[in-house]
C-alpha atoms as a PDB file:
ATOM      1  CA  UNK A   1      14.453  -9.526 -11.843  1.00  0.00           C
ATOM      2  CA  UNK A   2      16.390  -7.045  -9.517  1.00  0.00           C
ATOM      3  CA  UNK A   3      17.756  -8.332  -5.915  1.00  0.00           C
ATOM      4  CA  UNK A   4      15.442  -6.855  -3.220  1.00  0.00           C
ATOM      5  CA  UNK A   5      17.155  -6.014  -0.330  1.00  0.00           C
ATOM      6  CA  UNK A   6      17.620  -8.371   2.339  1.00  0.00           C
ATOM      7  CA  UNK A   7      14.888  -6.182   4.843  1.00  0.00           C
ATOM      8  CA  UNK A   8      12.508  -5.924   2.028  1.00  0.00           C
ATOM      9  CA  UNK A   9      12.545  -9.929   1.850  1.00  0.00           C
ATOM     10  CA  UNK A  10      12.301 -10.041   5.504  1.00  0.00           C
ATOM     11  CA  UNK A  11       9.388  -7.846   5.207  1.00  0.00           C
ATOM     12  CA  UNK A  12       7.455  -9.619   2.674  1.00  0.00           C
ATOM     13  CA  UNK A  13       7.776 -12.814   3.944  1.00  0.00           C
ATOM     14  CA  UNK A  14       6.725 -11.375   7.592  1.00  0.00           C
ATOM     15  CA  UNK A  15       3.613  -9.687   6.091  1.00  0.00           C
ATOM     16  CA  UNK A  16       2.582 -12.799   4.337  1.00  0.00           C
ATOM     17  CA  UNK A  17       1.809 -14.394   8.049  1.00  0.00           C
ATOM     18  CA  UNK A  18      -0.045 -11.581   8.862  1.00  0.00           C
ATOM     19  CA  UNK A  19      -3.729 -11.740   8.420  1.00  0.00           C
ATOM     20  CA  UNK A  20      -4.004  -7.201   8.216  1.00  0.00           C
ATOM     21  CA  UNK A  21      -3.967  -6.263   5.133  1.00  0.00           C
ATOM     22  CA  UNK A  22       0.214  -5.196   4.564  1.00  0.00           C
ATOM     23  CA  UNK A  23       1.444  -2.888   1.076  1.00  0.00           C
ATOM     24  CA  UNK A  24       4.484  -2.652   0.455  1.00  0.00           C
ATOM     25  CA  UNK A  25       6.380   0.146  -1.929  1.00  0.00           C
ATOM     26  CA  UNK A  26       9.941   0.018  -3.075  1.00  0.00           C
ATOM     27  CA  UNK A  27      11.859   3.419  -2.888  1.00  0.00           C
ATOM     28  CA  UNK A  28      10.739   4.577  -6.185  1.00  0.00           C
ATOM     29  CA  UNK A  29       6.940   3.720  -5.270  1.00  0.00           C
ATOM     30  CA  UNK A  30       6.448   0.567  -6.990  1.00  0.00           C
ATOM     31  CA  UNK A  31       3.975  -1.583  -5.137  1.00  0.00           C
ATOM     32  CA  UNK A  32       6.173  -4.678  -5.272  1.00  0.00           C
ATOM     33  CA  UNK A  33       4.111  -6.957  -2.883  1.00  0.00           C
ATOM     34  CA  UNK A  34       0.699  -7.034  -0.947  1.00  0.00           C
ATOM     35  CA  UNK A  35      -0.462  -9.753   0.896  1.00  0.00           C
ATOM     36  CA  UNK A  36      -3.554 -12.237   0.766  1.00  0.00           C
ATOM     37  CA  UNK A  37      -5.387  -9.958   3.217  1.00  0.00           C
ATOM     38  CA  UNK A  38      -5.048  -7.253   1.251  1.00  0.00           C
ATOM     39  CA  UNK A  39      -6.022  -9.192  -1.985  1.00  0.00           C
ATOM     40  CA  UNK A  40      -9.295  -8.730  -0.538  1.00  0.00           C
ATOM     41  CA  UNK A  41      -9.554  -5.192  -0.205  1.00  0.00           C
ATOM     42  CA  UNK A  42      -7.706  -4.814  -4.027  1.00  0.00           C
ATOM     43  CA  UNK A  43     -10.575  -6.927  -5.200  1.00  0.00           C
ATOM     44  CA  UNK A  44      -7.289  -9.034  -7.179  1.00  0.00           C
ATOM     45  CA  UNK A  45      -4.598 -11.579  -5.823  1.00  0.00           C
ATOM     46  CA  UNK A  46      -0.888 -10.261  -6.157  1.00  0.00           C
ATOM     47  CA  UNK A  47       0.340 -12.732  -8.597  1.00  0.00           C
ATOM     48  CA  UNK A  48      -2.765 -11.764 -10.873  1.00  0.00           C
ATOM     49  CA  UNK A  49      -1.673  -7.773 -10.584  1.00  0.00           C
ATOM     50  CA  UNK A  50       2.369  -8.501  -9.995  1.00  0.00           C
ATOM     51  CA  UNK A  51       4.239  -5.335  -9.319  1.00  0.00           C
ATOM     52  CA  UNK A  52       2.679  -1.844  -9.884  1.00  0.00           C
ATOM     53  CA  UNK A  53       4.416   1.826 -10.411  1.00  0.00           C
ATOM     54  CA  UNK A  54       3.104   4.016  -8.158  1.00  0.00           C
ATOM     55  CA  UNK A  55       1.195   6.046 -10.977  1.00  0.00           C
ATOM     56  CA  UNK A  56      -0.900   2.981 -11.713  1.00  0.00           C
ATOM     57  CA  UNK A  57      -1.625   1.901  -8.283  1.00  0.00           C
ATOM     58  CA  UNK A  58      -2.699   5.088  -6.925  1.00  0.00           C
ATOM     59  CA  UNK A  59      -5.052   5.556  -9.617  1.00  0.00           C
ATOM     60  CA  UNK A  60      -5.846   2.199 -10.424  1.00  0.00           C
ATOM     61  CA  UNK A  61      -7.674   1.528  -7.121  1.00  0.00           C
ATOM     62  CA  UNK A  62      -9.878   4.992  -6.786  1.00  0.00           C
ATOM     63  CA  UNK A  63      -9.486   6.361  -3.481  1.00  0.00           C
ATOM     64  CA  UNK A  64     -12.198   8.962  -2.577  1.00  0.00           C
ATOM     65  CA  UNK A  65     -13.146  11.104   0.434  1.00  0.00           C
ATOM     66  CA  UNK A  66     -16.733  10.744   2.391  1.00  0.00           C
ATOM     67  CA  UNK A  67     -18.397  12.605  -0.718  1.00  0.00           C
ATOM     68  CA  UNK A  68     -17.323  10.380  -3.298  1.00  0.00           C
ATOM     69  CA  UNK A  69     -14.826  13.028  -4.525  1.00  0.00           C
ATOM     70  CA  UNK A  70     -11.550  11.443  -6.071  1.00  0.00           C
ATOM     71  CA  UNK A  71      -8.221  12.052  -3.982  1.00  0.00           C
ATOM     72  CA  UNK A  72      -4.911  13.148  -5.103  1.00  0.00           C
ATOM     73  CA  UNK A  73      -2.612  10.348  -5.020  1.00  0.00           C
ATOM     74  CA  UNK A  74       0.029  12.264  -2.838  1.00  0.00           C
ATOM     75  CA  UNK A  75      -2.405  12.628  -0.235  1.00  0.00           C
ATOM     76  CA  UNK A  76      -2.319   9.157   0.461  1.00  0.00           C
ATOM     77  CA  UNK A  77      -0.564   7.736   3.080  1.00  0.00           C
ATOM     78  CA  UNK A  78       2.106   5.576   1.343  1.00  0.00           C
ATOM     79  CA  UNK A  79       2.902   8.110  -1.172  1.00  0.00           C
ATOM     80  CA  UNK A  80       3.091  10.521   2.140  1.00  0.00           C
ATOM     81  CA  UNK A  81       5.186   8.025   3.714  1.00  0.00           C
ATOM     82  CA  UNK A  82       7.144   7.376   0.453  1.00  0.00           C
ATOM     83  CA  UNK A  83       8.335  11.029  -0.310  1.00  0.00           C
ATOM     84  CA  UNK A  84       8.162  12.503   3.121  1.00  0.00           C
ATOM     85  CA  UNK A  85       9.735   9.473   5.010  1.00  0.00           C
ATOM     86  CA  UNK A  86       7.235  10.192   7.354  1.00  0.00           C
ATOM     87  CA  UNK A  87       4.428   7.929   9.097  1.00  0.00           C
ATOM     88  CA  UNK A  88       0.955   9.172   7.888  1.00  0.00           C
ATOM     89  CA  UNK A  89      -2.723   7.833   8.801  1.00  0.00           C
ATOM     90  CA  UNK A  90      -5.838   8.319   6.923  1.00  0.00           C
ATOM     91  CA  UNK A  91      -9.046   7.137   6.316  1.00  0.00           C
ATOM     92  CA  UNK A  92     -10.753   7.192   3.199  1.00  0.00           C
ATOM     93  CA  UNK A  93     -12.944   5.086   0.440  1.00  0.00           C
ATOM     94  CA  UNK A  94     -11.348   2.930  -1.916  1.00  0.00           C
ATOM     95  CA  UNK A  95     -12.877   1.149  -5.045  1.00  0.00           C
ATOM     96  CA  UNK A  96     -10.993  -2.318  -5.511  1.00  0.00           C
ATOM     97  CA  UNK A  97     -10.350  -3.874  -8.863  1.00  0.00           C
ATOM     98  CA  UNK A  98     -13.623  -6.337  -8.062  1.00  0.00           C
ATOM     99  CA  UNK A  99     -15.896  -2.490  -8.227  1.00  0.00           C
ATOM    100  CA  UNK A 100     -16.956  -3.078  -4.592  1.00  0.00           C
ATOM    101  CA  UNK A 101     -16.747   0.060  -2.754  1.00  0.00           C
ATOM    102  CA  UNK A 102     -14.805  -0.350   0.675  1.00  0.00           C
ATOM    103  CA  UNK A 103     -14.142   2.481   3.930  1.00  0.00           C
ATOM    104  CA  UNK A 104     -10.844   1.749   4.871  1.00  0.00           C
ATOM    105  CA  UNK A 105      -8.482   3.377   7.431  1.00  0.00           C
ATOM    106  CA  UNK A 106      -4.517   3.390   6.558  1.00  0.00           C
ATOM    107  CA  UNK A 107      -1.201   3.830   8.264  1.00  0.00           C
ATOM    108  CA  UNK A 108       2.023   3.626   6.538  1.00  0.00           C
ATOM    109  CA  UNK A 109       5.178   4.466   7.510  1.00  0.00           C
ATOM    110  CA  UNK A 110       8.513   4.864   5.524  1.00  0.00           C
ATOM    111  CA  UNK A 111      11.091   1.772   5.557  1.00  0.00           C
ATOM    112  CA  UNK A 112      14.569   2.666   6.927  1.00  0.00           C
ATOM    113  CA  UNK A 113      17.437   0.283   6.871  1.00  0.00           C
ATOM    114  CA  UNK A 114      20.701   0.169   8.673  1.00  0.00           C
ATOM    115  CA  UNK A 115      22.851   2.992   7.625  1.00  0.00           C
ATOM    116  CA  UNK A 116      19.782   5.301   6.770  1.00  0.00           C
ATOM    117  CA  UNK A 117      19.408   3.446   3.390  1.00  0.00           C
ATOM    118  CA  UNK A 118      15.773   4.269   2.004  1.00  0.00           C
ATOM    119  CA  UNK A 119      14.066   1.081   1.821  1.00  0.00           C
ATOM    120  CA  UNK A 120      10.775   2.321   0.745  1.00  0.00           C
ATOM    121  CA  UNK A 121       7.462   2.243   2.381  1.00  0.00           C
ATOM    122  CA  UNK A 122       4.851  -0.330   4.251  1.00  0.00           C
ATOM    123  CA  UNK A 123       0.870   0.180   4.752  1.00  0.00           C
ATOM    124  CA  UNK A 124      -1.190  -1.185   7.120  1.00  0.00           C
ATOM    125  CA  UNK A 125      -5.032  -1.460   6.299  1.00  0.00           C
ATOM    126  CA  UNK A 126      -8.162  -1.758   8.246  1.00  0.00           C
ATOM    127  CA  UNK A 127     -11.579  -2.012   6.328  1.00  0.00           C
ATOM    128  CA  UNK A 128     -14.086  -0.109   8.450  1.00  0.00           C
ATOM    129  CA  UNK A 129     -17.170  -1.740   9.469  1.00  0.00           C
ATOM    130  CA  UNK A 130     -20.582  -0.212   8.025  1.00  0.00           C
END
């Protein structure tokens, strides 16, 4: 197992007290942690799924627009976030591993550490009600 740095621990233990649904992307877009909350939305728990590559998890969970049409995966807000080390918001339909279809709302935001180092990525999730 490779060290995570010491704000990516931080950060993962801090979004495991949250009850949002928190993602959270290493700097080459692996989704190495998500927390209960957002176990919900995945339709699996984390330790089931463990750590993802970006090209799985962006396909794996089937993000669509209002018509049902499938997204790109680098018009999603944590890849945004990822490779533009920008914040980006967006909402959109997801299909979770458990096939229920879900409208959620995300805003993610790139991870900076001290010295500018490239941490990687966090999302924040909001299921919209019907």
């Amino acid at each position: 197992m490779i060290a995570k740095e010491v704000e990516i621990i931080l950060a993962r233990q801090w979004a495991s007290y949250l009850a949002m649904p928190i993602f959270i992307v290493d700097p080459q877009g692996t989704l190495i942690y998500y927390n209960e909350s957002a176990e919900h939305i995945l339709g699996r728990r984390f330790e089931e799924t463990g750590e993802m590559p970006v090209a799985e998890w962006a396909t794996l969970f089937k993000a669509s627009d209002e018509a049902g049409k499938p997204l790109d995966s680098d018009t999603l807000p944590l890849v945004i976030a990822l490779a533009e080390r920008r914040p980006a918001r967006r909402d959109f339909w997801i299909r979770g591993l458990d096939d229920v279809l879900r409208h959620i709302e995300v805003s993610a935001f790139p991870l900076i550490g001290l010295g500018q180092r490239h941490l990687g990525a966090m999302a924040i999730v909001w299921e919209v009600s019907a």
